[in-house]
C-alpha atoms as a PDB file:
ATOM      1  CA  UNK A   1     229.759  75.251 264.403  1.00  0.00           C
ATOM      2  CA  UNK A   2     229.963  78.591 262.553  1.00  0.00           C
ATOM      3  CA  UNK A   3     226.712  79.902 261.134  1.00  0.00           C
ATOM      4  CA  UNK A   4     227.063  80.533 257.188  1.00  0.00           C
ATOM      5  CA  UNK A   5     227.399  84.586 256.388  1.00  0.00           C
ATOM      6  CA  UNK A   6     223.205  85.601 255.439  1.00  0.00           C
ATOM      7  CA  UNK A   7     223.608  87.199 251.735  1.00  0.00           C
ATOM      8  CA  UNK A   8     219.993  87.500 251.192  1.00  0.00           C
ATOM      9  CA  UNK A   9     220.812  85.349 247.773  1.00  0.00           C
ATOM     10  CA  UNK A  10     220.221  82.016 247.236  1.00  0.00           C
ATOM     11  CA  UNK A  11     222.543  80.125 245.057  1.00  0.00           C
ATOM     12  CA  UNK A  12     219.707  80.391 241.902  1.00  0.00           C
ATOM     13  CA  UNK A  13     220.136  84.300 242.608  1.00  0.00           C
ATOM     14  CA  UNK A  14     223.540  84.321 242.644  1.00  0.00           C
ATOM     15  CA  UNK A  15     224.064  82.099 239.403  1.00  0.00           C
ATOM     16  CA  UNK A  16     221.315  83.798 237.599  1.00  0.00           C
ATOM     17  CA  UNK A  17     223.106  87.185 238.797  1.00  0.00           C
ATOM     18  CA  UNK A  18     226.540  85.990 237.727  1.00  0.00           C
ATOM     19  CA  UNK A  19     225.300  84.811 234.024  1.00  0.00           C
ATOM     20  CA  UNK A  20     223.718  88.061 233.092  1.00  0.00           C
ATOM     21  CA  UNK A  21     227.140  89.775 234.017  1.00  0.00           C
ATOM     22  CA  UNK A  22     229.042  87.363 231.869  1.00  0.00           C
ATOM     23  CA  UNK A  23     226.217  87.968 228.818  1.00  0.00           C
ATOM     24  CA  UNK A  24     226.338  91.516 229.130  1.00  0.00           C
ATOM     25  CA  UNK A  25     230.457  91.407 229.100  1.00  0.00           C
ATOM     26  CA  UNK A  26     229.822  88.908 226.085  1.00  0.00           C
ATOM     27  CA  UNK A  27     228.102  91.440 224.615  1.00  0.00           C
ATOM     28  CA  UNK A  28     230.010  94.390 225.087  1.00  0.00           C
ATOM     29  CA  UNK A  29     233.369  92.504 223.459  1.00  0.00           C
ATOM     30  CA  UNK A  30     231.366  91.125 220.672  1.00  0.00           C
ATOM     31  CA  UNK A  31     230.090  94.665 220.476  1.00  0.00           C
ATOM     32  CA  UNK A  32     233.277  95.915 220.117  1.00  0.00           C
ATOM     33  CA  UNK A  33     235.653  93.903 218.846  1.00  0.00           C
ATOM     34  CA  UNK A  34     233.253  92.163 215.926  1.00  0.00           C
ATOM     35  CA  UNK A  35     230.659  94.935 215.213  1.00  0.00           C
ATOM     36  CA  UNK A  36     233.373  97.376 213.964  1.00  0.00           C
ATOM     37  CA  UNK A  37     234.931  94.767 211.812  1.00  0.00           C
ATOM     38  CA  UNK A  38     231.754  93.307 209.944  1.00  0.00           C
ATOM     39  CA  UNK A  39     230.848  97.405 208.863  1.00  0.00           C
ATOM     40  CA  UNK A  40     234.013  97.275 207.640  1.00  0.00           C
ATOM     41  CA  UNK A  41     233.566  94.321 206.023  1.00  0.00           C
ATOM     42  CA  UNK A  42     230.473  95.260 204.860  1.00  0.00           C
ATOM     43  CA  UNK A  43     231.443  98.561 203.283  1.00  0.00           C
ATOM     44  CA  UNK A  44     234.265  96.770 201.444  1.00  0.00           C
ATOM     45  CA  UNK A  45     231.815  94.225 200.110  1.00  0.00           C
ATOM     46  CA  UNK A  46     229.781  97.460 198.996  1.00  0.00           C
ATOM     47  CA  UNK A  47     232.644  98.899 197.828  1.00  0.00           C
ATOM     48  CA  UNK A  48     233.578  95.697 195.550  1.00  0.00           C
ATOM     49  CA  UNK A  49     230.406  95.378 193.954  1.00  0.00           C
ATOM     50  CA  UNK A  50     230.545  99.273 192.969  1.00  0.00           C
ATOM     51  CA  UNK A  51     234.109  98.640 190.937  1.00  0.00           C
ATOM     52  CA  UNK A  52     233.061  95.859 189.250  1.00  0.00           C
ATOM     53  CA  UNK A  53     235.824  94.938 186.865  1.00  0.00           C
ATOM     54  CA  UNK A  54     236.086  98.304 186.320  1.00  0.00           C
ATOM     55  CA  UNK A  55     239.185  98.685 187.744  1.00  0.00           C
ATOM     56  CA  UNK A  56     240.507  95.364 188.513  1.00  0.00           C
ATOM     57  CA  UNK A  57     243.423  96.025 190.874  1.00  0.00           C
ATOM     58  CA  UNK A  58     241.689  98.143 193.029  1.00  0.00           C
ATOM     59  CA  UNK A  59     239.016  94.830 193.063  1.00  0.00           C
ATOM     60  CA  UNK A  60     241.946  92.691 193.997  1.00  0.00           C
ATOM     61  CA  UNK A  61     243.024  94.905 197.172  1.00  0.00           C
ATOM     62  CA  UNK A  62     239.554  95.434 198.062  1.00  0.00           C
ATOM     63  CA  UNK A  63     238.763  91.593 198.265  1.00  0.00           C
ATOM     64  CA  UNK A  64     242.180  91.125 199.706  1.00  0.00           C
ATOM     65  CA  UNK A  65     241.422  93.357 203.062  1.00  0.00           C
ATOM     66  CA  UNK A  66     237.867  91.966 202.898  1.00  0.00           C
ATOM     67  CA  UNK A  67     239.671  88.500 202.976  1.00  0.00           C
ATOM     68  CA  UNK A  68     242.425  89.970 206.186  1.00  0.00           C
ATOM     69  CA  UNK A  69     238.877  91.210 207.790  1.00  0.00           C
ATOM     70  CA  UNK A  70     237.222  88.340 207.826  1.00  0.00           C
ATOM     71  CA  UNK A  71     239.858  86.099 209.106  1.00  0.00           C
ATOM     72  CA  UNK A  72     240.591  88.765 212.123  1.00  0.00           C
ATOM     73  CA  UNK A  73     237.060  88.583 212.637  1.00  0.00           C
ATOM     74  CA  UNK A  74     237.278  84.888 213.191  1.00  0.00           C
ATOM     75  CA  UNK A  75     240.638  85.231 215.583  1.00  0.00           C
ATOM     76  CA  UNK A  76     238.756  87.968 217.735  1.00  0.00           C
ATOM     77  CA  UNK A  77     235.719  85.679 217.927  1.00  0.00           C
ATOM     78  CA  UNK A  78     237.743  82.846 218.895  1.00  0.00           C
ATOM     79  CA  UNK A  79     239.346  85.372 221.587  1.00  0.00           C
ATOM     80  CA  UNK A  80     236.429  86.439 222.774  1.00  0.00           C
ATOM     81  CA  UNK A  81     234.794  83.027 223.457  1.00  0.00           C
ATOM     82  CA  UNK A  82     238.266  81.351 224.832  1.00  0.00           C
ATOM     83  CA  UNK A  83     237.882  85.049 227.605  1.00  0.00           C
ATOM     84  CA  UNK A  84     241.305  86.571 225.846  1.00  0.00           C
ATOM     85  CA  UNK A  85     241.620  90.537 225.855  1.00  0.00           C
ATOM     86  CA  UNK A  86     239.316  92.438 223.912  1.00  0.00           C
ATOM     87  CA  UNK A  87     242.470  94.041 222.407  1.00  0.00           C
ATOM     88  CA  UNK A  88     245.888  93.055 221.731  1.00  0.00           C
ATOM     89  CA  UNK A  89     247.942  94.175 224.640  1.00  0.00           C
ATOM     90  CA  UNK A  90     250.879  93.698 222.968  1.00  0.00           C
ATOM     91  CA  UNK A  91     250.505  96.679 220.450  1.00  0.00           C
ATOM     92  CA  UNK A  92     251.483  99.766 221.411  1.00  0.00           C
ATOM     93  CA  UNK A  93     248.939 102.415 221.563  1.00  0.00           C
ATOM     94  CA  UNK A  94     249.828 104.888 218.610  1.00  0.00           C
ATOM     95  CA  UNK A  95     250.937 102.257 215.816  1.00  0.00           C
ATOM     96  CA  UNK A  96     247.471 100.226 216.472  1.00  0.00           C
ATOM     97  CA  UNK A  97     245.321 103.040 216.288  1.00  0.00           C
ATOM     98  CA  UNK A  98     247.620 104.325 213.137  1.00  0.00           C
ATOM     99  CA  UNK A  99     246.741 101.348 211.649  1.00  0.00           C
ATOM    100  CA  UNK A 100     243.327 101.445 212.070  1.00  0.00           C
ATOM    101  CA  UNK A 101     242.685 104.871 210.898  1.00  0.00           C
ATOM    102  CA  UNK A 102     244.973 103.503 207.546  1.00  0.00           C
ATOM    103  CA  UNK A 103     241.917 100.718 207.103  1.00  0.00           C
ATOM    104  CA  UNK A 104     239.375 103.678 207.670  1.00  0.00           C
ATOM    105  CA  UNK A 105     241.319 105.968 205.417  1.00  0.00           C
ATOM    106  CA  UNK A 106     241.433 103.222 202.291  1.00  0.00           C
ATOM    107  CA  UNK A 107     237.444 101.995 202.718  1.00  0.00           C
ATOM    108  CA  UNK A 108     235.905 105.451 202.807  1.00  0.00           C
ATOM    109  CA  UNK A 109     235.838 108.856 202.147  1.00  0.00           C
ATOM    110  CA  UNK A 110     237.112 110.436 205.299  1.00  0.00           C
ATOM    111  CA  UNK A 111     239.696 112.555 205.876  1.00  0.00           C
ATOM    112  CA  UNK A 112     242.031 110.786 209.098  1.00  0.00           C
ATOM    113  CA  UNK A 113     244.913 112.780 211.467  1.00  0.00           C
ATOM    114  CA  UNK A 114     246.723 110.559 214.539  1.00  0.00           C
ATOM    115  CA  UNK A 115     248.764 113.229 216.754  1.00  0.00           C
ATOM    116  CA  UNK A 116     250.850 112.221 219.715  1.00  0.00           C
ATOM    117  CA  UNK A 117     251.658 113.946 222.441  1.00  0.00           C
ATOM    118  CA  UNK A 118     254.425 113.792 225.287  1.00  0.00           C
ATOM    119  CA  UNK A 119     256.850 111.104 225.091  1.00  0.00           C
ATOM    120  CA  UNK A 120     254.825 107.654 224.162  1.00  0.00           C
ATOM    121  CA  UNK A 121     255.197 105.119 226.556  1.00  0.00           C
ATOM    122  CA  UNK A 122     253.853 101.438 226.999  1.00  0.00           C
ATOM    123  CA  UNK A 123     250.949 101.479 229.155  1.00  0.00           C
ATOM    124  CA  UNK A 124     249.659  98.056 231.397  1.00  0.00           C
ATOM    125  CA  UNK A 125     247.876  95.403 229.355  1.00  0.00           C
ATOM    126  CA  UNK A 126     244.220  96.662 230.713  1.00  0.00           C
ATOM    127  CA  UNK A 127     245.193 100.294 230.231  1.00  0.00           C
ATOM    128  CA  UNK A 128     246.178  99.807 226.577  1.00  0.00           C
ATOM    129  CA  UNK A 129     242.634  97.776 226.467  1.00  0.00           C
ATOM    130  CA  UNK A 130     240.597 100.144 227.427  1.00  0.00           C
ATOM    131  CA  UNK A 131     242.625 103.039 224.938  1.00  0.00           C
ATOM    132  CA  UNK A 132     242.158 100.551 221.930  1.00  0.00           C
ATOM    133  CA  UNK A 133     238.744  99.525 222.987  1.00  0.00           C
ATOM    134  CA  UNK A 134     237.471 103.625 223.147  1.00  0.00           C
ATOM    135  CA  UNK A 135     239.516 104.512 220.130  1.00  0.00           C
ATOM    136  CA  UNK A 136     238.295 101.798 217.952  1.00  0.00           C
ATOM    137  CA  UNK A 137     234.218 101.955 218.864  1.00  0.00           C
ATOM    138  CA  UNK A 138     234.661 105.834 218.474  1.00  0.00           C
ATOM    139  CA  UNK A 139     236.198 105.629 215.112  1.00  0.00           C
ATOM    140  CA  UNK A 140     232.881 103.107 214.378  1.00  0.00           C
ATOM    141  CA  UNK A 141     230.874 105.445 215.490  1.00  0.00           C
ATOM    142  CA  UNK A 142     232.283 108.281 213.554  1.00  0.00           C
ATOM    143  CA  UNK A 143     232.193 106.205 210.086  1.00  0.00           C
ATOM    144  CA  UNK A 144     228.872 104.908 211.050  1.00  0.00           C
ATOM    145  CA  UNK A 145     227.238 108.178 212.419  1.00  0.00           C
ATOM    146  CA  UNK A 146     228.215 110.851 212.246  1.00  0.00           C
ATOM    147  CA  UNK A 147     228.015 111.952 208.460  1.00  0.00           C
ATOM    148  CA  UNK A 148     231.641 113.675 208.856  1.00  0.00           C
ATOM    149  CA  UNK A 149     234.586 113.938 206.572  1.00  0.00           C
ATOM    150  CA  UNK A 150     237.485 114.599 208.718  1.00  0.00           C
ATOM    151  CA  UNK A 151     238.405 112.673 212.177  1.00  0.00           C
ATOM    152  CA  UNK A 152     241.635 113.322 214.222  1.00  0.00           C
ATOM    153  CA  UNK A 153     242.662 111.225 216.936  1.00  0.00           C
ATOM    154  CA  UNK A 154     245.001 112.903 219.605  1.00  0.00           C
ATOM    155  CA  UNK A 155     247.131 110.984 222.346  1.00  0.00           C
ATOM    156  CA  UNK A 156     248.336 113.060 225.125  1.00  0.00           C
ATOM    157  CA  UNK A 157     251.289 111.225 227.262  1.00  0.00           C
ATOM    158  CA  UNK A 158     251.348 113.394 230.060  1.00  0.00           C
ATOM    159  CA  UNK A 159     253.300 111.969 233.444  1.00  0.00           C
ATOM    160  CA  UNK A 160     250.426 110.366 235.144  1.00  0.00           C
ATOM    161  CA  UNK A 161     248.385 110.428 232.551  1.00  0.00           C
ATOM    162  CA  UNK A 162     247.119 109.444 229.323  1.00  0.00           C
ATOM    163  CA  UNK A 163     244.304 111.307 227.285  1.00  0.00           C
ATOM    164  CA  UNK A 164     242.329 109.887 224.067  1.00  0.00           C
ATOM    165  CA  UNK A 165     240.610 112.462 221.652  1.00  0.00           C
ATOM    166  CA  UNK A 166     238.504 111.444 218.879  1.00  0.00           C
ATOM    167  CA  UNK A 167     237.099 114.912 216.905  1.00  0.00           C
ATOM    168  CA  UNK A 168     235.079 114.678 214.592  1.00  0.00           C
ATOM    169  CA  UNK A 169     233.340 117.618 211.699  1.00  0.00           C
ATOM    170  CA  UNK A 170     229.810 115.319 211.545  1.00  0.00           C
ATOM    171  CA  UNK A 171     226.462 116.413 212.533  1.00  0.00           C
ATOM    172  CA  UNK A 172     227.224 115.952 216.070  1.00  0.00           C
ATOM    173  CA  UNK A 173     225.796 114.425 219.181  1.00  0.00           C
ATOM    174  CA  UNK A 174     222.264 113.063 219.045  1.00  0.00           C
ATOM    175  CA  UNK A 175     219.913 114.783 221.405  1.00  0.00           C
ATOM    176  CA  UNK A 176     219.217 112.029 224.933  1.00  0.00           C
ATOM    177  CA  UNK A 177     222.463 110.571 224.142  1.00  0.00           C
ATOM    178  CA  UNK A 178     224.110 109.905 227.045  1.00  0.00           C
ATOM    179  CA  UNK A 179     227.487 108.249 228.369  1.00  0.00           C
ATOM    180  CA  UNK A 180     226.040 105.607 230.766  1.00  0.00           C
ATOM    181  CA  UNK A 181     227.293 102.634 232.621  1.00  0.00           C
ATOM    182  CA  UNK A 182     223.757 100.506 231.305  1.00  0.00           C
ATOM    183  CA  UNK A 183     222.000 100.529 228.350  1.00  0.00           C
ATOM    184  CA  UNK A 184     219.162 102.639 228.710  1.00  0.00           C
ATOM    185  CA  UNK A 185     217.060 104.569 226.190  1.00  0.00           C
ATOM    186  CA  UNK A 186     218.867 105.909 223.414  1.00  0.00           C
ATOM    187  CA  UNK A 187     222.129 104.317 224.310  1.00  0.00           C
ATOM    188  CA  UNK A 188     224.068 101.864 222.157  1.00  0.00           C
ATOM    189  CA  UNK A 189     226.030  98.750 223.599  1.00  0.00           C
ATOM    190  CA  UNK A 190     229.067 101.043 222.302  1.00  0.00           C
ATOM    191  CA  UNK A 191     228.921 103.429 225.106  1.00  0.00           C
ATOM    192  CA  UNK A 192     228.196 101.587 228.043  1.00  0.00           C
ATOM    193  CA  UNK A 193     231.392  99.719 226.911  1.00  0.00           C
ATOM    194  CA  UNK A 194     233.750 102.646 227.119  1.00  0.00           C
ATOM    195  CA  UNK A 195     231.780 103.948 230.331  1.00  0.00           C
ATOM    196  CA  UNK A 196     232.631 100.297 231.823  1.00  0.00           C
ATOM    197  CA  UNK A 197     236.215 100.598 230.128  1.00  0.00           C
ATOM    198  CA  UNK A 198     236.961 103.945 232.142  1.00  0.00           C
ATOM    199  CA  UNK A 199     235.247 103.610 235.215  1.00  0.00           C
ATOM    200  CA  UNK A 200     237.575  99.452 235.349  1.00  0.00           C
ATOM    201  CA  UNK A 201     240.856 101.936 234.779  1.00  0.00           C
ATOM    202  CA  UNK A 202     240.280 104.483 237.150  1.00  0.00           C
ATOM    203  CA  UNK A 203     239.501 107.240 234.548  1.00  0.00           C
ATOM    204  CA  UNK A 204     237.070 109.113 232.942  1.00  0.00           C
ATOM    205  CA  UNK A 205     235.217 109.650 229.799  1.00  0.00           C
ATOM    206  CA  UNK A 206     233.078 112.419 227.845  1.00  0.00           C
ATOM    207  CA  UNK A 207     231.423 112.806 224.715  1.00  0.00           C
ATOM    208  CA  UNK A 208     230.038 116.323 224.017  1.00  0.00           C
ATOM    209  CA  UNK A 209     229.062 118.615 220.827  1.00  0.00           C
ATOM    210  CA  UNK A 210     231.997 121.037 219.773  1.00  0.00           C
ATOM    211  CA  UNK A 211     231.418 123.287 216.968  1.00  0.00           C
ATOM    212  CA  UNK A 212     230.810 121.898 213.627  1.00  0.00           C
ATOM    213  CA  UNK A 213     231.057 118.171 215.499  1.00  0.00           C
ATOM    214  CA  UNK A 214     231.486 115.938 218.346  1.00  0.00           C
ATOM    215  CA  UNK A 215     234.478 114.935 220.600  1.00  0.00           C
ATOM    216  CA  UNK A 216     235.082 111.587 222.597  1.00  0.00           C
ATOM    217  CA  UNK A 217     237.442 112.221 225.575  1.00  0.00           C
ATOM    218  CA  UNK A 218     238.930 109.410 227.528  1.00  0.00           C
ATOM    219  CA  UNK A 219     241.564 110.022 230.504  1.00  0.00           C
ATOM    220  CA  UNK A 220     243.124 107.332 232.244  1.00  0.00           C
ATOM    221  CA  UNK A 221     245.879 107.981 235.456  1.00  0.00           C
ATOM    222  CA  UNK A 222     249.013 105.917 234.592  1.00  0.00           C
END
């Protein structure tokens, strides 16, 4: 009879092992996919209460996206739970990330530019993922951060590549921050998900002070 394979894991190990992998993946998406979307919700709420009836179509639109928030809140959630994408593979890269620099635009004061690149292309389902994911948390962190007024996101379609830029004019980087595949220190749940987003695609990822602000790099080989 053959003798089972020695692991050095018992089955406890291994479950307890396995759990904490899918909690820290839970994590990361609800980090990611919710977090972004309740600031925004919250800044519209904030945003509401300053207009008052003050000017009361501008108070109907802001309760309206509030409302479209809050109910893709609630779809991501359910997403997230039933182990769907973090992102919507079926959106191509440049129109989501338009999009979402339109909703960033219209709830604050900051100045947004998308630029493309190359010829865009449809990527796979997990490369368009990870783009989305990176894009999206570093447009949260930029709104929530970085004390800028202008952002510009640039994607480069190059032919075995694709590159994400988001530049920012903030204060940029705070000192001990550090890209990092755990959370560790000064790092938020934020950047170990793009690290882990990156490193699942192949690619790589930076995030370093440029003058008078901060730029998030992601490459990924197509």
């Amino acid at each position: 009879m053959r003798r089972p394979v020695e692991t050095g894991e018992t089955a406890a190990e291994t479950a307890r092992r396995q759990a904490g992998a899918e909690r820290q993946h839970l994590a990361g998406a609800l980090h990611d996919q919710i977090g972004p979307l309740l600031f925004a919700i919250a800044a519209g709420t904030q945003r509401a209460r300053a207009l008052h009836g003050d000017d009361v179509v501008e108070l109907h639109r802001t309760l309206e996206r509030i409302s479209e928030q809050v109910l893709e809140a609630s779809d991501r959630m359910r997403d997230i739970l039933a182990g769907s994408a973090p992102a919507d593979p079926g959106e191509a890269v440049p129109s989501a990330i338009d999009r979402d620099l339109t909703d960033l635009r219209t709830r604050s004061s900051l100045g947004t530019q998308l630029i493309v690149r190359g010829s865009a292309r449809r990527l796979t389902a997990q490369q368009e993922r990870a783009v989305l994911a990176c894009a999206r948390q570093g447009l949260h962190n930029v709104e929530k951060h970085s004390g800028a007024t202008q952002v510009v996101v640039t994607l480069t379609y190059s032919p075995g590549s694709v590159t994400l830029v988001v530049l920012d004019d903030g204060r940029g980087i705070d000192p001990g921050t550090v890209l990092a595949a755990v959370p560790e220190g000064r790092n938020r749940w934020g950047f170990v998900s793009m690290v882990r987003e990156a490193e699942q695609n192949g690619g790589e990822i930076s995030l370093r002070d440029v003058d008078g602000g901060a730029a998030l790099r992601l490459r990924l080989p197509t």
